[in-house]
C-alpha atoms as a PDB file:
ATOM      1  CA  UNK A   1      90.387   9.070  71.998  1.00  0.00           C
ATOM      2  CA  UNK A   2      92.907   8.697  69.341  1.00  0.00           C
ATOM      3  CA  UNK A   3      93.774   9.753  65.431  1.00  0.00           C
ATOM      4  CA  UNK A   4      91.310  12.088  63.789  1.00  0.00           C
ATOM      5  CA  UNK A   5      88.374  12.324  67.068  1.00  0.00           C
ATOM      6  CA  UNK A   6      91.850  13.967  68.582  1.00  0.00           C
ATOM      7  CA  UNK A   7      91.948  16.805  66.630  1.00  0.00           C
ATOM      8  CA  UNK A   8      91.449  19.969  66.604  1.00  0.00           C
ATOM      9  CA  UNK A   9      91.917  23.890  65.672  1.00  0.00           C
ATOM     10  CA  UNK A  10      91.455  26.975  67.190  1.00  0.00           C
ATOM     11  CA  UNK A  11      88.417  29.591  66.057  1.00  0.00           C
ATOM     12  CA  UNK A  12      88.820  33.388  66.828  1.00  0.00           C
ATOM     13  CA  UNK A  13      86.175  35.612  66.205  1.00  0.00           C
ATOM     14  CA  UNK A  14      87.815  39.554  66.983  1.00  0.00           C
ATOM     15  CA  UNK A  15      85.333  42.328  66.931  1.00  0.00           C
ATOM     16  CA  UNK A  16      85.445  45.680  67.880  1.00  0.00           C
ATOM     17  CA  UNK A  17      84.985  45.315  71.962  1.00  0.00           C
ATOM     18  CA  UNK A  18      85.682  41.566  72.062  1.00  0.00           C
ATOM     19  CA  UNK A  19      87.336  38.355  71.420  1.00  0.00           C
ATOM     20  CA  UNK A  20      85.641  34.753  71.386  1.00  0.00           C
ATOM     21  CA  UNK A  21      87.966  31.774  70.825  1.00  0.00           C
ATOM     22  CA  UNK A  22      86.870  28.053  71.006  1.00  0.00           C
ATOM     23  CA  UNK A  23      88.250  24.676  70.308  1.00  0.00           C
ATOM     24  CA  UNK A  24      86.345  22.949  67.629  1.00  0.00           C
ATOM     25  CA  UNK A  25      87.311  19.414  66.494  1.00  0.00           C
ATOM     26  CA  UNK A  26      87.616  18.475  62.684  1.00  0.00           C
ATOM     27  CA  UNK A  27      83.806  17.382  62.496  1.00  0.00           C
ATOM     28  CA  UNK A  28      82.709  20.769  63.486  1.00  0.00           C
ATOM     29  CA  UNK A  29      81.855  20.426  67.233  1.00  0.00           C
ATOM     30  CA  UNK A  30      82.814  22.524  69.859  1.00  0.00           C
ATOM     31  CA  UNK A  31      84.696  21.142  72.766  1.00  0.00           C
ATOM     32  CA  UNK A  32      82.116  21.525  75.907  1.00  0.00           C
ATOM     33  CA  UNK A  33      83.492  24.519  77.981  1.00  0.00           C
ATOM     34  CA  UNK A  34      85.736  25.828  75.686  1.00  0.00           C
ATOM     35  CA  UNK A  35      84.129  28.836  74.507  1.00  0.00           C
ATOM     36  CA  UNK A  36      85.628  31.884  75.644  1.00  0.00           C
ATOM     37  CA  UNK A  37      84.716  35.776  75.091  1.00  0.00           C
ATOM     38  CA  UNK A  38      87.513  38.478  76.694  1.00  0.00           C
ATOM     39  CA  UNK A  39      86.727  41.803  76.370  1.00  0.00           C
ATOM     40  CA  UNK A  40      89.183  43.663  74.526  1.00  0.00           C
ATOM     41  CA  UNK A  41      90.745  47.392  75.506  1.00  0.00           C
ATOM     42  CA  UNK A  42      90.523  48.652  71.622  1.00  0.00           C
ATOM     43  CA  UNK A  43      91.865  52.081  72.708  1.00  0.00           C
ATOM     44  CA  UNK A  44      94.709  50.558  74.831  1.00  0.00           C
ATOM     45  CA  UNK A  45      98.572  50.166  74.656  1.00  0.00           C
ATOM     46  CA  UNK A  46      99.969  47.829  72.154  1.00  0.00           C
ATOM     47  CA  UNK A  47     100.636  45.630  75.196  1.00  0.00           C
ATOM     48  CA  UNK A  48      97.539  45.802  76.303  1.00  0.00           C
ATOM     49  CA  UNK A  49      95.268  44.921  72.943  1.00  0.00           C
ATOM     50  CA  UNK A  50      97.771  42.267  72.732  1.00  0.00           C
ATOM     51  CA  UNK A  51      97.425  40.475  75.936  1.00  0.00           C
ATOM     52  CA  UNK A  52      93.283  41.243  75.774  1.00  0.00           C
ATOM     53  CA  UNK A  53      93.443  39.357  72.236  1.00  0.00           C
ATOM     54  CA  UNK A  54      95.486  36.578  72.846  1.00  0.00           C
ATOM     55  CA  UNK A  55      93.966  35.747  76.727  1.00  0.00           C
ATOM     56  CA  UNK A  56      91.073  33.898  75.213  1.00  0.00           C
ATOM     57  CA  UNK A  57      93.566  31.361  73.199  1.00  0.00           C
ATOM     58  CA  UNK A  58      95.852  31.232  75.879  1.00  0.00           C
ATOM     59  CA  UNK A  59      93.168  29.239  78.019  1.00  0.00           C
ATOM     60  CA  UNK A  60      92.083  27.059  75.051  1.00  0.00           C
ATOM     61  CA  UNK A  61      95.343  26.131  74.772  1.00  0.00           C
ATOM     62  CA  UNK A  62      95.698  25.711  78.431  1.00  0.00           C
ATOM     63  CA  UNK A  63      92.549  23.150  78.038  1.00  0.00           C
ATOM     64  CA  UNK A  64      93.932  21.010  74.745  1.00  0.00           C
ATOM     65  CA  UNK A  65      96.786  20.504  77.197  1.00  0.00           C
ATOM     66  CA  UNK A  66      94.822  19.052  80.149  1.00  0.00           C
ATOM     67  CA  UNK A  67      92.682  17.251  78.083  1.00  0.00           C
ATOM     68  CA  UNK A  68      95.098  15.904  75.324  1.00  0.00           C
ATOM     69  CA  UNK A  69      93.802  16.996  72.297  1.00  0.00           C
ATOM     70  CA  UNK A  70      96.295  18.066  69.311  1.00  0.00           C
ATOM     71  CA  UNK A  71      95.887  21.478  67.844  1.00  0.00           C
ATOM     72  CA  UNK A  72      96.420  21.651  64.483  1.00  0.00           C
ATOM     73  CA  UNK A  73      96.193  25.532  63.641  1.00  0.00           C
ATOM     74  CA  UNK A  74      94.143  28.367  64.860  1.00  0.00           C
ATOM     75  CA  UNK A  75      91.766  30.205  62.189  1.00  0.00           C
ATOM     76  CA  UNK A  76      91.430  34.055  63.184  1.00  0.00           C
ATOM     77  CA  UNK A  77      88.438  35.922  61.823  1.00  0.00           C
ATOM     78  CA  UNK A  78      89.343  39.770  62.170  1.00  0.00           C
ATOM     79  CA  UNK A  79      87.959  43.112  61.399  1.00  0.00           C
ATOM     80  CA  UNK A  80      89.768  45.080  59.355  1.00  0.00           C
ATOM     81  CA  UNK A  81      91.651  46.412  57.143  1.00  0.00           C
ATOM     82  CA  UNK A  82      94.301  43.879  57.719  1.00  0.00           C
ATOM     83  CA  UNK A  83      97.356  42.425  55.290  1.00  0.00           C
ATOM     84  CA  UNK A  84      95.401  39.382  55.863  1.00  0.00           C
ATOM     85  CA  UNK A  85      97.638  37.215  54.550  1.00  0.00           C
ATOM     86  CA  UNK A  86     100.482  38.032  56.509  1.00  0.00           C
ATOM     87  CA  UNK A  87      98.408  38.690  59.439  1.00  0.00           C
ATOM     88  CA  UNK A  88      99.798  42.507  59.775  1.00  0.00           C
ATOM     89  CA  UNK A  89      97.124  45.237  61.389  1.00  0.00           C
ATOM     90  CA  UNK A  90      96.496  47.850  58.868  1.00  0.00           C
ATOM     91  CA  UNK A  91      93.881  49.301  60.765  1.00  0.00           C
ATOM     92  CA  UNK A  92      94.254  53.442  61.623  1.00  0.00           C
ATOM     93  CA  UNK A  93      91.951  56.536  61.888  1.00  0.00           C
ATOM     94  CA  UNK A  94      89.157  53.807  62.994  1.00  0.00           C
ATOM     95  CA  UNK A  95      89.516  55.184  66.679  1.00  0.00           C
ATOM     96  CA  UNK A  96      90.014  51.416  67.501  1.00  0.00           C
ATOM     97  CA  UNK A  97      93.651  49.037  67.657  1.00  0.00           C
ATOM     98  CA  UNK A  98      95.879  52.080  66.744  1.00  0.00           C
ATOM     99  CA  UNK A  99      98.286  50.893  68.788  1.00  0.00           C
ATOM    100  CA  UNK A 100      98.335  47.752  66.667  1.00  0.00           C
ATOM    101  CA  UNK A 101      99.537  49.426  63.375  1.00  0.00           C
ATOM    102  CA  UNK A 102     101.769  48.005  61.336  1.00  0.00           C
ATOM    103  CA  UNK A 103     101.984  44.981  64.543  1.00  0.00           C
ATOM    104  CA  UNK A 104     102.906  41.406  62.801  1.00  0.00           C
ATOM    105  CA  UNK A 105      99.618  39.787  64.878  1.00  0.00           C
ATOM    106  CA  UNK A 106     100.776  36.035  63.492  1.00  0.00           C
ATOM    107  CA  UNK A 107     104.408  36.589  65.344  1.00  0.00           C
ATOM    108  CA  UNK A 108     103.229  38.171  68.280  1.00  0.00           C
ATOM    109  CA  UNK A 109     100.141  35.657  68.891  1.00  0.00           C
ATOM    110  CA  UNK A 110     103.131  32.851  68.424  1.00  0.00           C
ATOM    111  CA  UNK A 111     105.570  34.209  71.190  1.00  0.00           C
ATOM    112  CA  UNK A 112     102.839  35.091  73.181  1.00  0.00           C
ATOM    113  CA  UNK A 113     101.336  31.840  73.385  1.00  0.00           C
ATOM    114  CA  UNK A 114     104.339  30.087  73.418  1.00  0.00           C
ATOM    115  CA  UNK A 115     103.823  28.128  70.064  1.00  0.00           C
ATOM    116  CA  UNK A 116     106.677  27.343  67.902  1.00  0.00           C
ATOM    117  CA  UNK A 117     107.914  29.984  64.560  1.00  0.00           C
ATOM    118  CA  UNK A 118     106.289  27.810  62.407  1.00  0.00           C
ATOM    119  CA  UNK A 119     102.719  27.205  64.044  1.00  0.00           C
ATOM    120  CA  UNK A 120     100.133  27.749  62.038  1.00  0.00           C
ATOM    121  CA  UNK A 121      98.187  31.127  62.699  1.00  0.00           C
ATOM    122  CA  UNK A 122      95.428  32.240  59.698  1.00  0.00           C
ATOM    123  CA  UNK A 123      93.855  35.560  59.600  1.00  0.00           C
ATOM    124  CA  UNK A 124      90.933  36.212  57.440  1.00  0.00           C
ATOM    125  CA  UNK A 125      88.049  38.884  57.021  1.00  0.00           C
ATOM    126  CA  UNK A 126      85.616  38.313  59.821  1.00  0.00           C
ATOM    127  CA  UNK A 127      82.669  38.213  57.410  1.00  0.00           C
ATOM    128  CA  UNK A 128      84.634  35.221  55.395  1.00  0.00           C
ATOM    129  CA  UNK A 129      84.859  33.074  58.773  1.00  0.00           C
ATOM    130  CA  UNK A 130      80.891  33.714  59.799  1.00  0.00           C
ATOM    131  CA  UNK A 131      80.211  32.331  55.693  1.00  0.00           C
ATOM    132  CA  UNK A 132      81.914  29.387  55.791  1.00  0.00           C
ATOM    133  CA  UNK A 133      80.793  28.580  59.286  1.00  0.00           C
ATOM    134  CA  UNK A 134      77.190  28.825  58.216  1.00  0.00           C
ATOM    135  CA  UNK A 135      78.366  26.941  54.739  1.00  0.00           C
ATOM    136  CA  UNK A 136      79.912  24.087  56.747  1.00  0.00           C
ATOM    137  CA  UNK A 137      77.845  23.395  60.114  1.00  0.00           C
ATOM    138  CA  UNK A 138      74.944  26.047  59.709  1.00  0.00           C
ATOM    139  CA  UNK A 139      71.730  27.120  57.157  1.00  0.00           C
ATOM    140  CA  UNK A 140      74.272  26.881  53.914  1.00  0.00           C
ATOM    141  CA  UNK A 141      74.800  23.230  54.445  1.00  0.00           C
ATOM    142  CA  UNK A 142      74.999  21.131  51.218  1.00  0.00           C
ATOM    143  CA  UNK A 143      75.057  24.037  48.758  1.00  0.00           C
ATOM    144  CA  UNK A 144      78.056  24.599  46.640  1.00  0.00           C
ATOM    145  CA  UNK A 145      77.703  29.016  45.926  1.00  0.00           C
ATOM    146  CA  UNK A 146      76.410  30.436  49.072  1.00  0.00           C
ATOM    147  CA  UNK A 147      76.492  34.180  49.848  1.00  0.00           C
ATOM    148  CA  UNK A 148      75.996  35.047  53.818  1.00  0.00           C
ATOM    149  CA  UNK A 149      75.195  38.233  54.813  1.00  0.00           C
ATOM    150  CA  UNK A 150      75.907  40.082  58.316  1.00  0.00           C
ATOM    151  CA  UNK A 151      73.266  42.654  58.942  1.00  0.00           C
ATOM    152  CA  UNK A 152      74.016  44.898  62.577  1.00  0.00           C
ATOM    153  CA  UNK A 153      76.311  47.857  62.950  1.00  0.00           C
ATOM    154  CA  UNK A 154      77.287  47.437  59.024  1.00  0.00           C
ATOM    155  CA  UNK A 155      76.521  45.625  56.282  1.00  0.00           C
ATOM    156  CA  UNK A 156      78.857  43.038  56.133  1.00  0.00           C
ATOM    157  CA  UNK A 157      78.841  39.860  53.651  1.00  0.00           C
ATOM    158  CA  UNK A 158      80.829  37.070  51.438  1.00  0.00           C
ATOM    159  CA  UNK A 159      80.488  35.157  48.642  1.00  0.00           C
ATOM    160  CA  UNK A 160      82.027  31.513  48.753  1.00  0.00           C
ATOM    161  CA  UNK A 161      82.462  28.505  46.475  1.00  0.00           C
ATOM    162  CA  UNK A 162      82.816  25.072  47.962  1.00  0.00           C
ATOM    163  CA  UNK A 163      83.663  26.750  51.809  1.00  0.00           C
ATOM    164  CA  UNK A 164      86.300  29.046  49.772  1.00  0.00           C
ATOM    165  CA  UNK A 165      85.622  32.402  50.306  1.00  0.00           C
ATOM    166  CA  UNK A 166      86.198  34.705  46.973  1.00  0.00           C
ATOM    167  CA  UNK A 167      86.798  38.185  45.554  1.00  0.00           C
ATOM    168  CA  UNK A 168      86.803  37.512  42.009  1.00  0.00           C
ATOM    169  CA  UNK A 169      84.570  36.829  39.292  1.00  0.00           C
ATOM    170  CA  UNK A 170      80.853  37.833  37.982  1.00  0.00           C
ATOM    171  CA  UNK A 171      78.579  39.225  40.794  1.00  0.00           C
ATOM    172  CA  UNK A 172      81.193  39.282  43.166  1.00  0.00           C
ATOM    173  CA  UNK A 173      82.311  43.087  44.519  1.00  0.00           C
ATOM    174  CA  UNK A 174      85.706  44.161  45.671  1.00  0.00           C
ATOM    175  CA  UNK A 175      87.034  44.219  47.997  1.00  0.00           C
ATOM    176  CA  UNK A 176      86.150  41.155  49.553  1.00  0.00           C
ATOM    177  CA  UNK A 177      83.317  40.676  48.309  1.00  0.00           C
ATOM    178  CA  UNK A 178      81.465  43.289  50.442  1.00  0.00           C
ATOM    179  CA  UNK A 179      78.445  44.272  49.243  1.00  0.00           C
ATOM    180  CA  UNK A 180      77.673  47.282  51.308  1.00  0.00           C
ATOM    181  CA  UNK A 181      81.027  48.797  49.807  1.00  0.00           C
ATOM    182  CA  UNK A 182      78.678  49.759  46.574  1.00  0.00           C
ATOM    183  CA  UNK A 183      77.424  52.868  45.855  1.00  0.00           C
ATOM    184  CA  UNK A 184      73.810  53.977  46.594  1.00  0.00           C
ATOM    185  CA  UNK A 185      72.534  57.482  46.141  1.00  0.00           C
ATOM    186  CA  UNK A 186      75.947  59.557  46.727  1.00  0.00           C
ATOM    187  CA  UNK A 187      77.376  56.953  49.329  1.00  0.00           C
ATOM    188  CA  UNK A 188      77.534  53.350  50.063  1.00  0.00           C
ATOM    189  CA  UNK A 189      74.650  50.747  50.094  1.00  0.00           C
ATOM    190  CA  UNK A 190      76.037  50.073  54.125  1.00  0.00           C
ATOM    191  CA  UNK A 191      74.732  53.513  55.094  1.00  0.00           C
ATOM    192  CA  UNK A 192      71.113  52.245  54.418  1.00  0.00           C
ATOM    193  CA  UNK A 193      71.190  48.423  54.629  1.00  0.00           C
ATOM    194  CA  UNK A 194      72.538  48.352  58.484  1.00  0.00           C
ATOM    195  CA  UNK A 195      71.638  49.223  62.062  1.00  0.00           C
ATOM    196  CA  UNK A 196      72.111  53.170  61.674  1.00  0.00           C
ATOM    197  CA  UNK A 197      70.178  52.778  57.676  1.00  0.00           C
ATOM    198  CA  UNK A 198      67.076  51.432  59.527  1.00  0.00           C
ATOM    199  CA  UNK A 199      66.885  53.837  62.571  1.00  0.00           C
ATOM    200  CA  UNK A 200      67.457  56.484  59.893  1.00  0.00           C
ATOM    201  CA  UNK A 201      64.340  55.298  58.082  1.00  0.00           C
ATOM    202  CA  UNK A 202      62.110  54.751  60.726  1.00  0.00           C
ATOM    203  CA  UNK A 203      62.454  58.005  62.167  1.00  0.00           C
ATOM    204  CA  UNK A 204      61.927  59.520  58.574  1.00  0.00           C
ATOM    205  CA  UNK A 205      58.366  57.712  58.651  1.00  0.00           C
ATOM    206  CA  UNK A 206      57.772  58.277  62.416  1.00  0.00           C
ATOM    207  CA  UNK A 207      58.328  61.358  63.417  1.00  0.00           C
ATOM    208  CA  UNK A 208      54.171  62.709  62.731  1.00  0.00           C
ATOM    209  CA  UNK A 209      53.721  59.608  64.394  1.00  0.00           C
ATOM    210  CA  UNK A 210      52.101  59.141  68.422  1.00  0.00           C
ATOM    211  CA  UNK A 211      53.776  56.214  68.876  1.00  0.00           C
ATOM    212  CA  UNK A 212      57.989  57.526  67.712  1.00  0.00           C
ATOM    213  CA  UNK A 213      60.239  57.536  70.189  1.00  0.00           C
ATOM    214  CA  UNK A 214      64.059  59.001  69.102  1.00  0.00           C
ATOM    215  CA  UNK A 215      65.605  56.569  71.584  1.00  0.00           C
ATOM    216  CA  UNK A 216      64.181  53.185  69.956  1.00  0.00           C
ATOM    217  CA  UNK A 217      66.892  50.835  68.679  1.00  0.00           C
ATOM    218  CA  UNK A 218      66.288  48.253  66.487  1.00  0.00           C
ATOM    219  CA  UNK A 219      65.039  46.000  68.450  1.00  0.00           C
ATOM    220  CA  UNK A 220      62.271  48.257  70.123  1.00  0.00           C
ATOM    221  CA  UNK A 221      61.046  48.802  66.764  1.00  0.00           C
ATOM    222  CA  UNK A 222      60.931  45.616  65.555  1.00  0.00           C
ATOM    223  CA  UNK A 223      59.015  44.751  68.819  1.00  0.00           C
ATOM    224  CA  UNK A 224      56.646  48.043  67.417  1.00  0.00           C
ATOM    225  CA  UNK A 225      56.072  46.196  64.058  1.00  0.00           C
ATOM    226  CA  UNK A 226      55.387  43.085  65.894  1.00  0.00           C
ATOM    227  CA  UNK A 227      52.596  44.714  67.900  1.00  0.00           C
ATOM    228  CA  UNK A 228      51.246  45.865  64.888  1.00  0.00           C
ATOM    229  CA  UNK A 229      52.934  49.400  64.165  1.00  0.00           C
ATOM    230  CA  UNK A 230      52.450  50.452  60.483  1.00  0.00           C
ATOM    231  CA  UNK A 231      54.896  53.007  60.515  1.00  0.00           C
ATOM    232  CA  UNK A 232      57.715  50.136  62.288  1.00  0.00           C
ATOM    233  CA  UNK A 233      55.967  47.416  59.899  1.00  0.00           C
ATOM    234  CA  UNK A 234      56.383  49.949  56.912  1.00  0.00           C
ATOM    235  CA  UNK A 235      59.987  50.366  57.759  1.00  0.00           C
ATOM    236  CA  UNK A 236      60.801  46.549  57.939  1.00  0.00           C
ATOM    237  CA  UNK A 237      58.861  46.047  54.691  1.00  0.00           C
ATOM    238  CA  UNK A 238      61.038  48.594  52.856  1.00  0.00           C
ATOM    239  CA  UNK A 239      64.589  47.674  54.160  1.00  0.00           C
ATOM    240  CA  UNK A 240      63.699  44.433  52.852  1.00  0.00           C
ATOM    241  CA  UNK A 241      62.852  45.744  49.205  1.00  0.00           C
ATOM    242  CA  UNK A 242      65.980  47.410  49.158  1.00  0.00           C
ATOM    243  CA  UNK A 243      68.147  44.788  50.235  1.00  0.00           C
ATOM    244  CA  UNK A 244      67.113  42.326  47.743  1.00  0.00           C
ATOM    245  CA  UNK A 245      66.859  44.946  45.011  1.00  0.00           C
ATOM    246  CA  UNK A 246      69.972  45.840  45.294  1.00  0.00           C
ATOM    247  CA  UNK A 247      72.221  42.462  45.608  1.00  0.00           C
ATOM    248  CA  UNK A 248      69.857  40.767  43.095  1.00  0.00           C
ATOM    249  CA  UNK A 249      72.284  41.412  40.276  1.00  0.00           C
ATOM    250  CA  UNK A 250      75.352  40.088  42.047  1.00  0.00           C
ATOM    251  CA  UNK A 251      73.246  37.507  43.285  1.00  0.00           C
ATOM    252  CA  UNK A 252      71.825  36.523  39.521  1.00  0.00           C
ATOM    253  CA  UNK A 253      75.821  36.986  37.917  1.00  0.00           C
ATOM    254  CA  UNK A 254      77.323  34.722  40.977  1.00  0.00           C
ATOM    255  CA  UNK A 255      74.659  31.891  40.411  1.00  0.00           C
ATOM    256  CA  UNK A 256      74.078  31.561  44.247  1.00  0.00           C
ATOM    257  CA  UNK A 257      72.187  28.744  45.622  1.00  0.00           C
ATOM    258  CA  UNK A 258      71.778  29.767  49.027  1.00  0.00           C
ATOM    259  CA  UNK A 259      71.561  33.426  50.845  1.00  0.00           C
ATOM    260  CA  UNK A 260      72.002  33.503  54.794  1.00  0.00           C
ATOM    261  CA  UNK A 261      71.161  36.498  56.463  1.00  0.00           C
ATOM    262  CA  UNK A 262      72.986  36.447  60.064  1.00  0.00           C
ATOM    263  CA  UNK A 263      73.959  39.587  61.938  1.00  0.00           C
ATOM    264  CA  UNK A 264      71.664  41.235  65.242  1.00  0.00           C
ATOM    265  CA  UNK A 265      69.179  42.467  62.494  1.00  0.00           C
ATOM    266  CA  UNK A 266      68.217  39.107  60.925  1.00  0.00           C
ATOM    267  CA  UNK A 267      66.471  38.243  64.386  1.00  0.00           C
ATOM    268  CA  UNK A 268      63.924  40.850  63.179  1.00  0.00           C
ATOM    269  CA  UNK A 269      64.117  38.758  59.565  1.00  0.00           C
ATOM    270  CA  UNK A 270      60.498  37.362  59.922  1.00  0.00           C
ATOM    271  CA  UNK A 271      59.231  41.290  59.146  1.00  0.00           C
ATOM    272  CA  UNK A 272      61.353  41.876  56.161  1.00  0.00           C
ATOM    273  CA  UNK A 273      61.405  37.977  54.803  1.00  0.00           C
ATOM    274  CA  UNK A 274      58.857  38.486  52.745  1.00  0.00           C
ATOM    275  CA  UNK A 275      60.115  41.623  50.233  1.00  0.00           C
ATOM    276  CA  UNK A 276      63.409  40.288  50.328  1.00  0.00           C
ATOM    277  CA  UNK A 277      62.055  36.859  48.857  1.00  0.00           C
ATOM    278  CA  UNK A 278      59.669  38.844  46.154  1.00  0.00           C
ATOM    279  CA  UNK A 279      63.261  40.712  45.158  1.00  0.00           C
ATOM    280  CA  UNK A 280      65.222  38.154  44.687  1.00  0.00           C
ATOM    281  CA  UNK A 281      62.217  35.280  43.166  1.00  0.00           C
ATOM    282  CA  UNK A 282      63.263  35.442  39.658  1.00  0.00           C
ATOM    283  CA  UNK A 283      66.502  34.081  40.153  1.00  0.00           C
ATOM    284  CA  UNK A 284      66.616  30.708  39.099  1.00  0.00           C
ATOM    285  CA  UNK A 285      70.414  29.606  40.690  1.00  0.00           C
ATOM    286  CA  UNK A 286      69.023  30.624  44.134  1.00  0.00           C
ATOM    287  CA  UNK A 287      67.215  27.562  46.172  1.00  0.00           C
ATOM    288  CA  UNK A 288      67.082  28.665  49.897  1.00  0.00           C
ATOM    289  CA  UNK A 289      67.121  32.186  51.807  1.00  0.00           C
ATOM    290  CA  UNK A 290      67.344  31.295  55.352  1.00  0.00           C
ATOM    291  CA  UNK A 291      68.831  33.129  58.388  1.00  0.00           C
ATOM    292  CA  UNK A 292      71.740  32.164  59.704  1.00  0.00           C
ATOM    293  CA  UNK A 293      71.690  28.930  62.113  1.00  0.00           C
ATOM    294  CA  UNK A 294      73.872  30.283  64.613  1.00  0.00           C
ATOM    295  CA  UNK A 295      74.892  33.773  64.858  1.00  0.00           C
ATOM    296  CA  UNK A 296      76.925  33.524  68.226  1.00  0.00           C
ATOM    297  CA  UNK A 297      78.695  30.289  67.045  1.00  0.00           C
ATOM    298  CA  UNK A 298      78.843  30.209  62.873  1.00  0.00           C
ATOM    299  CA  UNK A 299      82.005  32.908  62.961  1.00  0.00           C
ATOM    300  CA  UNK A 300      84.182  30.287  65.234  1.00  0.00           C
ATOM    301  CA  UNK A 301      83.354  27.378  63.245  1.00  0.00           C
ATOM    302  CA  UNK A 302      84.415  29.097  60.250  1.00  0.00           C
ATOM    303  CA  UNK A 303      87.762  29.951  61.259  1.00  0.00           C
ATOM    304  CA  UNK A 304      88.293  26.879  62.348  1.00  0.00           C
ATOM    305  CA  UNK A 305      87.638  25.597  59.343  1.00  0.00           C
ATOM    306  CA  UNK A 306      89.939  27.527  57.705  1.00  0.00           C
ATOM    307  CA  UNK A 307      92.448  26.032  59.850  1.00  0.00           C
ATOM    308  CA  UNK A 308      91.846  22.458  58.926  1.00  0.00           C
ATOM    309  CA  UNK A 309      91.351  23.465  55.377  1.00  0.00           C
ATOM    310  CA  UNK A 310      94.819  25.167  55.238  1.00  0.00           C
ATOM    311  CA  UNK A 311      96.715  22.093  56.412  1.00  0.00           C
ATOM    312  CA  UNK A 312      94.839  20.238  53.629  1.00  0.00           C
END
């Protein structure tokens, strides 16, 4: 193996609880075994979060070693807030990584993994990565404006031209292009269009109901709706009315030409697909709505990407 087949970056996907890390060469394929998830001590010592974050790179590297491939960058997709750019934690009253305030993550992650001052360490929004993953291996293949959303604990999403993620121009909202920052009815469009939103909803319909229960997650009540539930089938229905209603017009200005919907809750997407579509049908710039090809692995490949895109 030799020249460009001998290349690769790193992609780190940090969540709340976790950290995933994998070596993925420049074609977009993951090196076989080299996916790795550490869980992550969010309310630990600065010490600690560090050495939970950095554990998963620290055995990819271990493996580019043994196997001789070159590693190029690594591409970090992170939760936030963050000064991205310079890769410092911002993140406080969050009851998560407040031992990591104010941390420079790029130094640390360097003289913890023993990489040189100069290596090449990216951070970016998480949302960002999971886009241009799905833009460059997954269901937004081939299309030049694609908007990806994350549906699951929040309502996460991004807006990129040409695998370049953006916060500027018509349609697309600050910061970051995060949709769920807008405003709905006295709060933000994420306190309806997420996990907590559709729980919420369903228990407004359901509770005259035989068959409510006020432990059912989202999953148990999209298995409801499945079965045949009208009150679970009603609640589907309407979450996807108001999700297209209310990013049509960002949508429209934008001129996307693909939506992916990725996140836990687009595994329910077949019972909402429908009113989404019918929301979002008069936009002529849009050709596909599609969910996301790979929620586990899209959020990797993006930051990856970002990797091999930065040392363009």
């Amino acid at each position: 193996m030799s020249g460009a087949r001998n290349l690769y970056a790193i992609g780190v996907d940090i969540g709340g609880t976790t950290a995933r890390s994998a070596l993925v060469s420049a074609a977009g394929r993951i090196r076989r075994g080299s996916i790795v998830k550490h869980p992550v001590d969010n309310k630990g010592s600065k010490e600690r979060i560090l050495r939970d974050l950095t554990a998963p790179l620290d055995r990819n590297l271990e493996q580019a070693r043994k196997e001789g491939l070159k590693v190029v960058g690594i591409g970090i997709g992170m939760c936030g807030p963050l000064d991205y750019e310079n890769g410092i934690s911002l993140i406080e009253g969050l009851d998560k990584y407040e031992a990591i305030y104010g941390v420079n993550l790029k130094k640390e992650f360097r003289k913890r993994l023993g990489l040189k001052k100069d290596f090449p360490v990216d951070f970016e929004v998480d949302a960002w990565s999971f886009a241009r993953g799905e833009a460059w291996r997954g269901a937004g293949a081939g299309y030049s404006r694609v908007v990806a959303l994350t549906l699951g604990t929040g309502f996460g999403s991004a807006f990129l031209i040409d695998e370049v993620a953006t916060d500027e121009g018509p349609g697309v909202p600050k910061p970051f292009g995060w949709l769920g920052g807008m405003p709905y009815q006295g709060g933000l469009l994420d306190d309806v269009i997420s996990k907590r939103g559709l729980i919420a909803r369903y228990r407004s319909h359901a509770q005259d109901s035989k068959n409510y229960r006020e432990d059912w997650d989202v999953k148990e009540i999209a298995e409801a709706a499945r079965k045949g539930d009208a009150t679970a089938r009603k609640t589907f229905r309407e979450f996807g009315h108001l999700l297209g209603e209310n990013i049509a017009p960002n949508l429209e200005e934008f001129g996307a030409e693909c939506l992916v919907v990725g996140g836990r809750i687009s595994g329910a997407m077949d019972l909402f697909e429908s009113d989404l579509k019918k929301e979002l049908k008069s936009i002529k710039s849009l050709k596909r709505i599609a969910p996301a090809q790979s929620v586990d692995n899209s959020a990797l490949w993006g930051a990856a990407r970002m990797a091999f895109l930065n040392r363009v």
